[in-house]
PDB file of N, CA and C in Angstrom:
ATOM      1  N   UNK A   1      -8.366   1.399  14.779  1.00  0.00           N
ATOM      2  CA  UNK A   1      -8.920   1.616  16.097  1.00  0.00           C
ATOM      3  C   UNK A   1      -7.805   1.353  17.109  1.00  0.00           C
ATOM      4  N   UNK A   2      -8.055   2.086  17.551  1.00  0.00           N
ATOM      5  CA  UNK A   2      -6.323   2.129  18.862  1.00  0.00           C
ATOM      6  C   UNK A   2      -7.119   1.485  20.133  1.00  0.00           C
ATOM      7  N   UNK A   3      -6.294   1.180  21.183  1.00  0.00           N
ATOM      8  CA  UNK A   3      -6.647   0.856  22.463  1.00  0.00           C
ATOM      9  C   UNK A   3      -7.464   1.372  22.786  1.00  0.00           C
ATOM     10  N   UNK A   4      -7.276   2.623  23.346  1.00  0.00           N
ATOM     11  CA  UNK A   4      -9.006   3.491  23.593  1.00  0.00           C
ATOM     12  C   UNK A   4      -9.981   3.313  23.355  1.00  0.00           C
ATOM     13  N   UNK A   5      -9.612   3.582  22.047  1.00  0.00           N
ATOM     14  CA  UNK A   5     -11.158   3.694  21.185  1.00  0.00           C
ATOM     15  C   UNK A   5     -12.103   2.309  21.257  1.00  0.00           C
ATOM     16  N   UNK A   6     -11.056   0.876  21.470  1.00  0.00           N
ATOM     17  CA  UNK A   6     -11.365  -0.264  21.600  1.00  0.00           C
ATOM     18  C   UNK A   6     -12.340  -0.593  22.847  1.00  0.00           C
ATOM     19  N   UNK A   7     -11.438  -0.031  23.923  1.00  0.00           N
ATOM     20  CA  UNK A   7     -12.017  -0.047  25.026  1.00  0.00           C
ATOM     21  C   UNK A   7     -13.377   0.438  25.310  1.00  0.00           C
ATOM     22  N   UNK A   8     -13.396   2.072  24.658  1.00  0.00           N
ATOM     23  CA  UNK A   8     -14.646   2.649  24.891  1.00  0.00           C
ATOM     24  C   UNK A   8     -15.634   1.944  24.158  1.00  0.00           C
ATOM     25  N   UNK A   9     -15.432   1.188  22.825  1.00  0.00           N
ATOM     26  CA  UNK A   9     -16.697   0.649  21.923  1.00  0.00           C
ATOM     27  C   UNK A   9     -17.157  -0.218  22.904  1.00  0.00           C
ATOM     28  N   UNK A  10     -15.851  -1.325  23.590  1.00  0.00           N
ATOM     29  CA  UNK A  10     -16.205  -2.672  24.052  1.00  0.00           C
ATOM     30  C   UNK A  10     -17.090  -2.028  25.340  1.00  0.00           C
ATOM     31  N   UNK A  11     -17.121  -0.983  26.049  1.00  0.00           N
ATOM     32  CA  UNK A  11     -18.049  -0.891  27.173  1.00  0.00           C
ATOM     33  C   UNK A  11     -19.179  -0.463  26.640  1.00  0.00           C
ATOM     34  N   UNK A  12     -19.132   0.568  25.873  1.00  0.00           N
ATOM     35  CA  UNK A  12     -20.632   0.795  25.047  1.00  0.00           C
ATOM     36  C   UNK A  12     -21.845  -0.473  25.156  1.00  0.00           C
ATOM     37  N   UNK A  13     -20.785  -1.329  24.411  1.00  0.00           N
ATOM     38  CA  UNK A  13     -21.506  -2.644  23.954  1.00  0.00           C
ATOM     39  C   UNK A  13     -21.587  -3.225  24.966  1.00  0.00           C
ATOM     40  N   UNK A  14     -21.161  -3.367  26.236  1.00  0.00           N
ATOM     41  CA  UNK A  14     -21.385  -4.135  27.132  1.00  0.00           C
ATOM     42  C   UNK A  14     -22.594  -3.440  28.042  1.00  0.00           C
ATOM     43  N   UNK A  15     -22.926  -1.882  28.100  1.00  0.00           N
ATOM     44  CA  UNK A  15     -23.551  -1.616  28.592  1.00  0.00           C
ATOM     45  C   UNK A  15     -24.897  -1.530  27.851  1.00  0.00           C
ATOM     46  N   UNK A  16     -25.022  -1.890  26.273  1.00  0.00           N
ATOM     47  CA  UNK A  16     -26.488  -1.791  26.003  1.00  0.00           C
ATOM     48  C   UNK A  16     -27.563  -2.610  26.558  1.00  0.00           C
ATOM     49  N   UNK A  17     -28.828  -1.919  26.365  1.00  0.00           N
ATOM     50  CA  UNK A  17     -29.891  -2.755  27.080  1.00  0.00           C
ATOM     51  C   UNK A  17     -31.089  -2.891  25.926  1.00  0.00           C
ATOM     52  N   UNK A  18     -31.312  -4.490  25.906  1.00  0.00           N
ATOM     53  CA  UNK A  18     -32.080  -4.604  24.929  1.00  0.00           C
ATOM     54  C   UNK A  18     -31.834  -5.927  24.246  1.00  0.00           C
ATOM     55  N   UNK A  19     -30.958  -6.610  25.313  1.00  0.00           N
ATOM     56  CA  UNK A  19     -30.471  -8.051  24.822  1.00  0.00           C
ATOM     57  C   UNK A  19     -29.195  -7.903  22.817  1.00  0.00           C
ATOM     58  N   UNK A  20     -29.272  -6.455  22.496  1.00  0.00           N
ATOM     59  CA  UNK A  20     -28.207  -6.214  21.789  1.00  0.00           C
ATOM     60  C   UNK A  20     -26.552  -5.916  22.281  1.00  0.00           C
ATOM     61  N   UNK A  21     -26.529  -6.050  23.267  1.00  0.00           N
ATOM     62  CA  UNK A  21     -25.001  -5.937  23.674  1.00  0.00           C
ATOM     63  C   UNK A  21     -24.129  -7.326  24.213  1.00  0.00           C
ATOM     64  N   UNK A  22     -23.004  -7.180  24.260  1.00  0.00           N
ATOM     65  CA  UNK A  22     -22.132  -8.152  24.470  1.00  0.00           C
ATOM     66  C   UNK A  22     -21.924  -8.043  25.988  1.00  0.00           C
ATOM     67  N   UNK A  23     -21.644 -10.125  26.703  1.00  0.00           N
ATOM     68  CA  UNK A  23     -21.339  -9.874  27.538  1.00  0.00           C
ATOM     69  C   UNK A  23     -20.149  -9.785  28.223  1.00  0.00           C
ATOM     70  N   UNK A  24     -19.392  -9.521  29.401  1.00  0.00           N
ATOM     71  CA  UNK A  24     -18.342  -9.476  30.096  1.00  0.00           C
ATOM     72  C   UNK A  24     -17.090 -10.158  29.094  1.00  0.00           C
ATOM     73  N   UNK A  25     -17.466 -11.485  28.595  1.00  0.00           N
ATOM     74  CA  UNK A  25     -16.656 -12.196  28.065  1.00  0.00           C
ATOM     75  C   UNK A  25     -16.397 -12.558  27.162  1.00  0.00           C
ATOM     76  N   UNK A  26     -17.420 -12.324  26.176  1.00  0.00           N
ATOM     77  CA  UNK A  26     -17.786 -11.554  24.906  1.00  0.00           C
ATOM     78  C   UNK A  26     -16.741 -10.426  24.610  1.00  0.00           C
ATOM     79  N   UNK A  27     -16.934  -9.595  25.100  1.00  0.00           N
ATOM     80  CA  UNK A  27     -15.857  -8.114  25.164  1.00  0.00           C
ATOM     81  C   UNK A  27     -14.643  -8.513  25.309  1.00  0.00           C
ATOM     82  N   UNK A  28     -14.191  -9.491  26.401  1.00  0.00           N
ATOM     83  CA  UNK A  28     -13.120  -9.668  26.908  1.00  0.00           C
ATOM     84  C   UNK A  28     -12.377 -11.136  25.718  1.00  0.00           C
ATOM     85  N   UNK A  29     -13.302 -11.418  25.245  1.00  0.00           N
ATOM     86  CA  UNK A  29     -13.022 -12.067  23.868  1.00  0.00           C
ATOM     87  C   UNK A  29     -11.972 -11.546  22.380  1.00  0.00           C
ATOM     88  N   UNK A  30     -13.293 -10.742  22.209  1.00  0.00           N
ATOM     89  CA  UNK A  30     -12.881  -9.585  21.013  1.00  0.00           C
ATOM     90  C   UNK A  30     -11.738  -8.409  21.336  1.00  0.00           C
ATOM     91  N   UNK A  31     -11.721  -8.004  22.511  1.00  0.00           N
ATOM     92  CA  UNK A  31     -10.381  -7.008  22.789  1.00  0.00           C
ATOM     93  C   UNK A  31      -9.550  -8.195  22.654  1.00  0.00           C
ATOM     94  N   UNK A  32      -8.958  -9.315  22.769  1.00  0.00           N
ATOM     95  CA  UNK A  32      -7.408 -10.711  22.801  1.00  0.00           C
ATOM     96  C   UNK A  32      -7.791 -10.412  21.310  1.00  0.00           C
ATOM     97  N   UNK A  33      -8.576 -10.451  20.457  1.00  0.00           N
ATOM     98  CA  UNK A  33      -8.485 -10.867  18.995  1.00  0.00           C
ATOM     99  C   UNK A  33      -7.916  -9.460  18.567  1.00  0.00           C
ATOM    100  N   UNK A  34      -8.575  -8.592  18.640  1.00  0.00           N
ATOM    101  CA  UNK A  34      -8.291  -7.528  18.194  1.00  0.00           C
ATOM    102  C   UNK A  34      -6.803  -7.106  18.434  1.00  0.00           C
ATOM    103  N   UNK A  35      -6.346  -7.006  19.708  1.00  0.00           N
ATOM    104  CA  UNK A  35      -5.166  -6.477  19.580  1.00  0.00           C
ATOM    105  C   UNK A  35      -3.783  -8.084  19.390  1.00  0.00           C
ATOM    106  N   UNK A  36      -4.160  -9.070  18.700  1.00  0.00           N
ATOM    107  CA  UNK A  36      -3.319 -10.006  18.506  1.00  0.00           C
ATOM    108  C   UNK A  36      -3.380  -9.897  17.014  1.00  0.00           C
ATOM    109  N   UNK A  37      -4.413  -9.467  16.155  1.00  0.00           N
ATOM    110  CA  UNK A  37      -4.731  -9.821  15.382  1.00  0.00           C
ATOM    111  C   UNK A  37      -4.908  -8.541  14.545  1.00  0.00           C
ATOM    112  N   UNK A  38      -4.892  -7.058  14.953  1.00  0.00           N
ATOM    113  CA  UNK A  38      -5.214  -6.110  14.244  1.00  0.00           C
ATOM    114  C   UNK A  38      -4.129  -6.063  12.891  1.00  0.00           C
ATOM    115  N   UNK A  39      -2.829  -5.904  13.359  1.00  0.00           N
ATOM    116  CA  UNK A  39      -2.051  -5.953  11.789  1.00  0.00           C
ATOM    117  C   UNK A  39      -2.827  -6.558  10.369  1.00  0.00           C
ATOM    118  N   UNK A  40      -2.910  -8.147  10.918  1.00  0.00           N
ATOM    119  CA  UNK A  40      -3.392  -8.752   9.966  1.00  0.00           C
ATOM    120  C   UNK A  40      -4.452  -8.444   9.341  1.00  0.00           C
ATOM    121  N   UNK A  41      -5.401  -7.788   9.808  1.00  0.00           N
ATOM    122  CA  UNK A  41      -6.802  -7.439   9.575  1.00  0.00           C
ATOM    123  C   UNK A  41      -6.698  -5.968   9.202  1.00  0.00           C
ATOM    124  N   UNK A  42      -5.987  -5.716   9.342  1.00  0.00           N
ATOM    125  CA  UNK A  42      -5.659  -4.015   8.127  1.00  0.00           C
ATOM    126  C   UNK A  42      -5.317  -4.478   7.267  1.00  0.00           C
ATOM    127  N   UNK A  43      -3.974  -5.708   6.687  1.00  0.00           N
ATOM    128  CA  UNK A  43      -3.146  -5.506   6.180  1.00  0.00           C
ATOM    129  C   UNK A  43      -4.433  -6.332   4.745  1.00  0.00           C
ATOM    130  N   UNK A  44      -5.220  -6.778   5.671  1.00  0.00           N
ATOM    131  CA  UNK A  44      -6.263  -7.621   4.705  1.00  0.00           C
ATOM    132  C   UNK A  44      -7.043  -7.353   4.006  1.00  0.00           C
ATOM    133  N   UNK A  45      -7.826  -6.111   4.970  1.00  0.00           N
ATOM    134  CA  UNK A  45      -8.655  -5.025   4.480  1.00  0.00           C
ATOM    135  C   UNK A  45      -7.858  -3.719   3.236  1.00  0.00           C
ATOM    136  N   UNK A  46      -6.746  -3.904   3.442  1.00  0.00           N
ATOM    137  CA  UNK A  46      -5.808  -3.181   2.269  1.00  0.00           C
ATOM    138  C   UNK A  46      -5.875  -3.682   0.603  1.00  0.00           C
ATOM    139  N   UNK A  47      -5.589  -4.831   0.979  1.00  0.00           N
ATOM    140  CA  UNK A  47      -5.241  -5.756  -0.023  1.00  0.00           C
ATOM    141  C   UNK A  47      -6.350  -5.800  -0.907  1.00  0.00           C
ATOM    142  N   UNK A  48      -8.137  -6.246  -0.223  1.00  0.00           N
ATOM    143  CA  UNK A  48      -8.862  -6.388  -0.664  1.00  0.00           C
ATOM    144  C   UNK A  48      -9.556  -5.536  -1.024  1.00  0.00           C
ATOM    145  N   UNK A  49      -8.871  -4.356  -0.978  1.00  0.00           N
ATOM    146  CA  UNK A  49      -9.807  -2.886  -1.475  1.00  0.00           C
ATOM    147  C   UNK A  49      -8.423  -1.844  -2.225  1.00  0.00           C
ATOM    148  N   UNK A  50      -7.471  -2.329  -2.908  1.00  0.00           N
ATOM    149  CA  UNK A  50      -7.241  -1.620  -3.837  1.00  0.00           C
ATOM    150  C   UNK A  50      -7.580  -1.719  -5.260  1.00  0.00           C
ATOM    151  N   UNK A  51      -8.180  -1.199  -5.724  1.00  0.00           N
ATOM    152  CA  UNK A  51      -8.420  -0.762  -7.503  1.00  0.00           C
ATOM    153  C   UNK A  51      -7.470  -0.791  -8.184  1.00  0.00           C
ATOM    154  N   UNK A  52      -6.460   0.325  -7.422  1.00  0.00           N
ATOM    155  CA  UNK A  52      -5.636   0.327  -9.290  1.00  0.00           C
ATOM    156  C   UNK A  52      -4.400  -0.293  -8.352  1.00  0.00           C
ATOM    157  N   UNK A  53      -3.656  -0.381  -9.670  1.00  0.00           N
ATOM    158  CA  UNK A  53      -1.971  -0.548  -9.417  1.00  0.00           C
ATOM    159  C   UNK A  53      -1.205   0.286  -8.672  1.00  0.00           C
ATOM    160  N   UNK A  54      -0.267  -0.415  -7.879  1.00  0.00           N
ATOM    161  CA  UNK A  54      -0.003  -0.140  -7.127  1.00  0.00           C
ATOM    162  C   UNK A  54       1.753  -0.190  -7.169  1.00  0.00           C
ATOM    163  N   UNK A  55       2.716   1.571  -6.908  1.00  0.00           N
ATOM    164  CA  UNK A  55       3.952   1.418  -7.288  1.00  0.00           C
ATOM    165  C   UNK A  55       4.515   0.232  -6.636  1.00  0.00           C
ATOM    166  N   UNK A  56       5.303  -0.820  -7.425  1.00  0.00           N
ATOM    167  CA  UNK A  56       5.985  -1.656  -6.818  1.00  0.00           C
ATOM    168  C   UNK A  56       7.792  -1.433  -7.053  1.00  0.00           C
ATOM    169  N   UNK A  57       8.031  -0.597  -8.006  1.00  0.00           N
ATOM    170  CA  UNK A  57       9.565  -0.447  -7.995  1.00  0.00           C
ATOM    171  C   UNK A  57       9.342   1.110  -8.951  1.00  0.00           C
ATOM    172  N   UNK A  58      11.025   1.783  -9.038  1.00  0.00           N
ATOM    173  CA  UNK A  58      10.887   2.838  -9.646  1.00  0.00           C
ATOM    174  C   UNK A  58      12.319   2.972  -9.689  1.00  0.00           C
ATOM    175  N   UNK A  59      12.649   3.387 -11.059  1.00  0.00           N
ATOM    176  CA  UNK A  59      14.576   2.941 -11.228  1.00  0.00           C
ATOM    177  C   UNK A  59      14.692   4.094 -12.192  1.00  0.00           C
ATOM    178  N   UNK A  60      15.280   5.195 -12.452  1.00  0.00           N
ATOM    179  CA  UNK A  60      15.557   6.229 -12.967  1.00  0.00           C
ATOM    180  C   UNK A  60      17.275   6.667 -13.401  1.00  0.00           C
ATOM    181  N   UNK A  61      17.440   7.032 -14.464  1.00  0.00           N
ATOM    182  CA  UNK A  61      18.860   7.364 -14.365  1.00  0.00           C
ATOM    183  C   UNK A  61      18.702   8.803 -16.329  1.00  0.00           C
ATOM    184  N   UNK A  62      19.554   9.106 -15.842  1.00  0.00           N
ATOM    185  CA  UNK A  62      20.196  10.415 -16.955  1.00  0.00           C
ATOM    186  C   UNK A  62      21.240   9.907 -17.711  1.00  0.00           C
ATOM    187  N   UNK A  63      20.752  10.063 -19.215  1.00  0.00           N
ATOM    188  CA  UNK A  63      21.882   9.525 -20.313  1.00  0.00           C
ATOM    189  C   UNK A  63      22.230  10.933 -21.017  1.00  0.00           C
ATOM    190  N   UNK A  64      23.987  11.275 -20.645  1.00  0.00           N
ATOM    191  CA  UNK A  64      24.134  12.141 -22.137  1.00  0.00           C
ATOM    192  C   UNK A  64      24.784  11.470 -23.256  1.00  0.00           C
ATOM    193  N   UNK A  65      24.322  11.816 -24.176  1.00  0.00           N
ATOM    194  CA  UNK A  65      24.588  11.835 -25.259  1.00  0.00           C
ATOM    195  C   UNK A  65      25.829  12.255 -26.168  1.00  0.00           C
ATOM    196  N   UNK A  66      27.019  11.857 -26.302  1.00  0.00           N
ATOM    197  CA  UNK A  66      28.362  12.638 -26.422  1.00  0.00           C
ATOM    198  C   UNK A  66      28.724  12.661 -27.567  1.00  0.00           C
ATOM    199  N   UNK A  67      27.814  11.684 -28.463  1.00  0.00           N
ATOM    200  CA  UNK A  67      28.637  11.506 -30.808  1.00  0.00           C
ATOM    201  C   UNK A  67      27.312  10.353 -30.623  1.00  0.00           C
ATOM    202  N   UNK A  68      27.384  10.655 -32.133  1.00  0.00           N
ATOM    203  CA  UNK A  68      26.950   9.232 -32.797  1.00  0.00           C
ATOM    204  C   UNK A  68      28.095   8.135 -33.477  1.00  0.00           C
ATOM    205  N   UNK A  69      27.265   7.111 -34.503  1.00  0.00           N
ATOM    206  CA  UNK A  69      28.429   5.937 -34.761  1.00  0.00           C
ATOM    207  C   UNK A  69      29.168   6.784 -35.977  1.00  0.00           C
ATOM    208  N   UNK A  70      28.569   7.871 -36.308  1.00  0.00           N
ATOM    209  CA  UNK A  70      29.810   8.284 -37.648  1.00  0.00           C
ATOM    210  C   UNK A  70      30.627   9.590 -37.340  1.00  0.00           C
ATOM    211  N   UNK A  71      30.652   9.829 -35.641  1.00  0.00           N
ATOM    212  CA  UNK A  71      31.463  10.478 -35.168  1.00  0.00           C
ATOM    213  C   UNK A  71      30.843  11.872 -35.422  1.00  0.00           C
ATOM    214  N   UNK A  72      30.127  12.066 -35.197  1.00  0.00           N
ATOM    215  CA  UNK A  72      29.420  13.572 -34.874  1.00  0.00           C
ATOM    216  C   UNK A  72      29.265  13.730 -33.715  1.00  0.00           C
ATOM    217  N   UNK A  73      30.037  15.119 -33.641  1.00  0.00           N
ATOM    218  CA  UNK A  73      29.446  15.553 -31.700  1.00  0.00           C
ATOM    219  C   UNK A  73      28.333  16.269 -31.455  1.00  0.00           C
ATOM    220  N   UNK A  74      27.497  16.323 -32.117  1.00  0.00           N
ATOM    221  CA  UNK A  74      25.972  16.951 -32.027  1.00  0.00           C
ATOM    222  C   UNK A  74      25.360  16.475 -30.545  1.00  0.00           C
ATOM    223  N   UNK A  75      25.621  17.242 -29.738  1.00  0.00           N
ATOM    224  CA  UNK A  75      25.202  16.929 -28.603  1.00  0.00           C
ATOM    225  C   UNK A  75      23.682  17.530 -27.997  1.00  0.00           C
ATOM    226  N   UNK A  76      22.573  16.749 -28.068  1.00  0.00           N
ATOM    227  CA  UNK A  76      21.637  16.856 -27.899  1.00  0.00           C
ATOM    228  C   UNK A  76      21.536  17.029 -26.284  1.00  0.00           C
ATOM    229  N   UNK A  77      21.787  16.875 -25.570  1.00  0.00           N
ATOM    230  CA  UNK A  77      21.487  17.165 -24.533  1.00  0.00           C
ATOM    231  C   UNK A  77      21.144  15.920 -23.708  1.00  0.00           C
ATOM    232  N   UNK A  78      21.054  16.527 -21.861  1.00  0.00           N
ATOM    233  CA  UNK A  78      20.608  14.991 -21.348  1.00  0.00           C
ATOM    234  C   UNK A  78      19.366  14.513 -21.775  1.00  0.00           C
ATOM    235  N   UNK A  79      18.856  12.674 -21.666  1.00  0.00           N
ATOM    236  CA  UNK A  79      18.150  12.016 -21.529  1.00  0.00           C
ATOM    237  C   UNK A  79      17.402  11.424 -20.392  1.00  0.00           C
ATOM    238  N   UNK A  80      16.499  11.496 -19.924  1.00  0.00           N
ATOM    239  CA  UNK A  80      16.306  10.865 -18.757  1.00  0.00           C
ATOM    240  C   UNK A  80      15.159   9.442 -18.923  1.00  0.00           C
ATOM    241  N   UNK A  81      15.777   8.636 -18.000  1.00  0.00           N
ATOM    242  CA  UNK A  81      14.996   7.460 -18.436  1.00  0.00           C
ATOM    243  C   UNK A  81      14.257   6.872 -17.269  1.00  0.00           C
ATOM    244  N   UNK A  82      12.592   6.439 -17.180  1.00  0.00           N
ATOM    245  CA  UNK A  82      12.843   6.348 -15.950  1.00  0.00           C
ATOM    246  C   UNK A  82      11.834   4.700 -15.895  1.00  0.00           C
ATOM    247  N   UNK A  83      11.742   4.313 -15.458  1.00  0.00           N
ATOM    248  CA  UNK A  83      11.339   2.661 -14.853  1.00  0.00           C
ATOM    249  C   UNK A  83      10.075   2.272 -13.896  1.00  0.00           C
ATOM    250  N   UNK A  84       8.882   2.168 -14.380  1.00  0.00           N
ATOM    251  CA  UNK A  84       7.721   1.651 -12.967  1.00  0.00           C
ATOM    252  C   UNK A  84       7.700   0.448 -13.498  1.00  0.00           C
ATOM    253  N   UNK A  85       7.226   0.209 -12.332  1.00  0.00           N
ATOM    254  CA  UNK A  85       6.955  -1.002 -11.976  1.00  0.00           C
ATOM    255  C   UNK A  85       5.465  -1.271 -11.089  1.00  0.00           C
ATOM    256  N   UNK A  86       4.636  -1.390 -12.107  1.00  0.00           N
ATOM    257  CA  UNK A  86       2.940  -1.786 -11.596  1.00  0.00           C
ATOM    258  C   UNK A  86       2.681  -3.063 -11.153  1.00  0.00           C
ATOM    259  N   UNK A  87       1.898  -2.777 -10.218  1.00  0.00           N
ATOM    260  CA  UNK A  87       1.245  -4.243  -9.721  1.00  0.00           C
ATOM    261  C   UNK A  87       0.184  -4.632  -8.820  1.00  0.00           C
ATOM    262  N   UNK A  88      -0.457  -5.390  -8.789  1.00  0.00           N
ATOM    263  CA  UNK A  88      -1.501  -5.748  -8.060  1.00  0.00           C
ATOM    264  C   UNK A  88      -1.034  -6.768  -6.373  1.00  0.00           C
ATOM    265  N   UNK A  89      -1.528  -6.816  -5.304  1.00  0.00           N
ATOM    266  CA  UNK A  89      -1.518  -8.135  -4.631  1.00  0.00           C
ATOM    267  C   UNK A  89      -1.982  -9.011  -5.347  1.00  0.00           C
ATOM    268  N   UNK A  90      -0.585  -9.951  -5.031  1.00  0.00           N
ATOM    269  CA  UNK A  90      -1.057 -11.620  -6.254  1.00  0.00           C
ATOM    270  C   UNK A  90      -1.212 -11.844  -7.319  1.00  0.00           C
ATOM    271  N   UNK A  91      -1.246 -10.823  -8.145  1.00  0.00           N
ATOM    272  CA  UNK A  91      -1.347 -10.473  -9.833  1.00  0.00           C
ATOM    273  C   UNK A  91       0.436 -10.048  -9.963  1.00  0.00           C
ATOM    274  N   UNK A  92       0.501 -10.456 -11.578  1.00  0.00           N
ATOM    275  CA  UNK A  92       1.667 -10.079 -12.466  1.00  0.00           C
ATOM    276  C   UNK A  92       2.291  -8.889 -12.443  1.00  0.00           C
ATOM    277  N   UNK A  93       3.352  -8.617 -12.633  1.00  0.00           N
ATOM    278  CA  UNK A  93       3.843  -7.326 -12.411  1.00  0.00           C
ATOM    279  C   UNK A  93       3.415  -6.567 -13.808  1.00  0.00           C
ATOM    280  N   UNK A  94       3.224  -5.376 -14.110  1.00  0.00           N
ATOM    281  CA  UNK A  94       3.674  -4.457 -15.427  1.00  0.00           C
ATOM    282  C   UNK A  94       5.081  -3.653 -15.403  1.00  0.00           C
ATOM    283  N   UNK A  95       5.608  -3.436 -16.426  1.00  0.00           N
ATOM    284  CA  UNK A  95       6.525  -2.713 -16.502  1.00  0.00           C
ATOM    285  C   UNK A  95       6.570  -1.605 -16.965  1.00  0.00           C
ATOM    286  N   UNK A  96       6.446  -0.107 -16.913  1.00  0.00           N
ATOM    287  CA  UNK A  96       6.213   1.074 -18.270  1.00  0.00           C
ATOM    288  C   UNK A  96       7.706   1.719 -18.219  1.00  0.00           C
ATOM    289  N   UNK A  97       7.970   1.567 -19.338  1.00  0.00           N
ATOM    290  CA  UNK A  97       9.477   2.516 -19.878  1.00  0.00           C
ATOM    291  C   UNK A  97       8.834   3.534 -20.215  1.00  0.00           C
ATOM    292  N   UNK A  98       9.697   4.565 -19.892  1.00  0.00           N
ATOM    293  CA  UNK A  98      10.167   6.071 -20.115  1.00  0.00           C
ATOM    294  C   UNK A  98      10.459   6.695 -20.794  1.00  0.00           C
ATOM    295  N   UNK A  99      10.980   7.424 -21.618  1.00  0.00           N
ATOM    296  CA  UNK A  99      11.590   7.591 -22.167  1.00  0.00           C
ATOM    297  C   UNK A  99      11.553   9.428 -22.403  1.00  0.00           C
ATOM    298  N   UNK A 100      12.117   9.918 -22.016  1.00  0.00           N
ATOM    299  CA  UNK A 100      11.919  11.750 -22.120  1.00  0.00           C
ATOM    300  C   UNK A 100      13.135  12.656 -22.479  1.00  0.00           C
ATOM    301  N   UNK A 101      13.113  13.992 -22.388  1.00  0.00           N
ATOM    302  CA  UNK A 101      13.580  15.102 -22.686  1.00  0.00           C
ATOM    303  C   UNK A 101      13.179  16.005 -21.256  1.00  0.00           C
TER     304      UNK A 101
END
């Protein structure tokens, strides 16, 4: 919710009738929290609503292949190898190796 949108809710609410709306200072309450405090309160609402794992690293590189140990140049071609790195907020990391063609 951006400034605006803040603004327009907080008058909404200040103008209902029906003893359900907020008053003057009430409003003028919650807009100081909100915009001191919004980062934190996304960054919270993030945290506490992801499911799965989440990329935390990713490291990739290309191996050729040039002989083996009894000196054959049978060259298979490149390798590519590549590296995640899974994880949760506050939970253990996973690691999954790669390994391809």
């Amino acid at each position: 919710m951006d400034h605006a949108q803040l603004e327009a809710f907080l008058t909404a609410q200040t103008k209902r009738h029906g003893g359900g709306g907020l008053s003057a200072e009430q409003a003028a309450a919650l807009s100081r929290f909100w915009k001191s405090q919004r980062v934190r309160v996304r960054e919270s609402l993030l945290a506490q609503h992801r499911w799965e794992p989440t990329l935390r690293g990713l490291s990739w590189r290309v191996d050729l292949q040039t002989g083996d140990s009894h000196g054959n140049a049978d060259h298979r071609g490149p390798v590519a190898l590549m590296e995640l790195e899974l994880g949760r907020a506050g939970q253990w990391k996973h690691r999954v190796k790669e390994r391809g063609r």
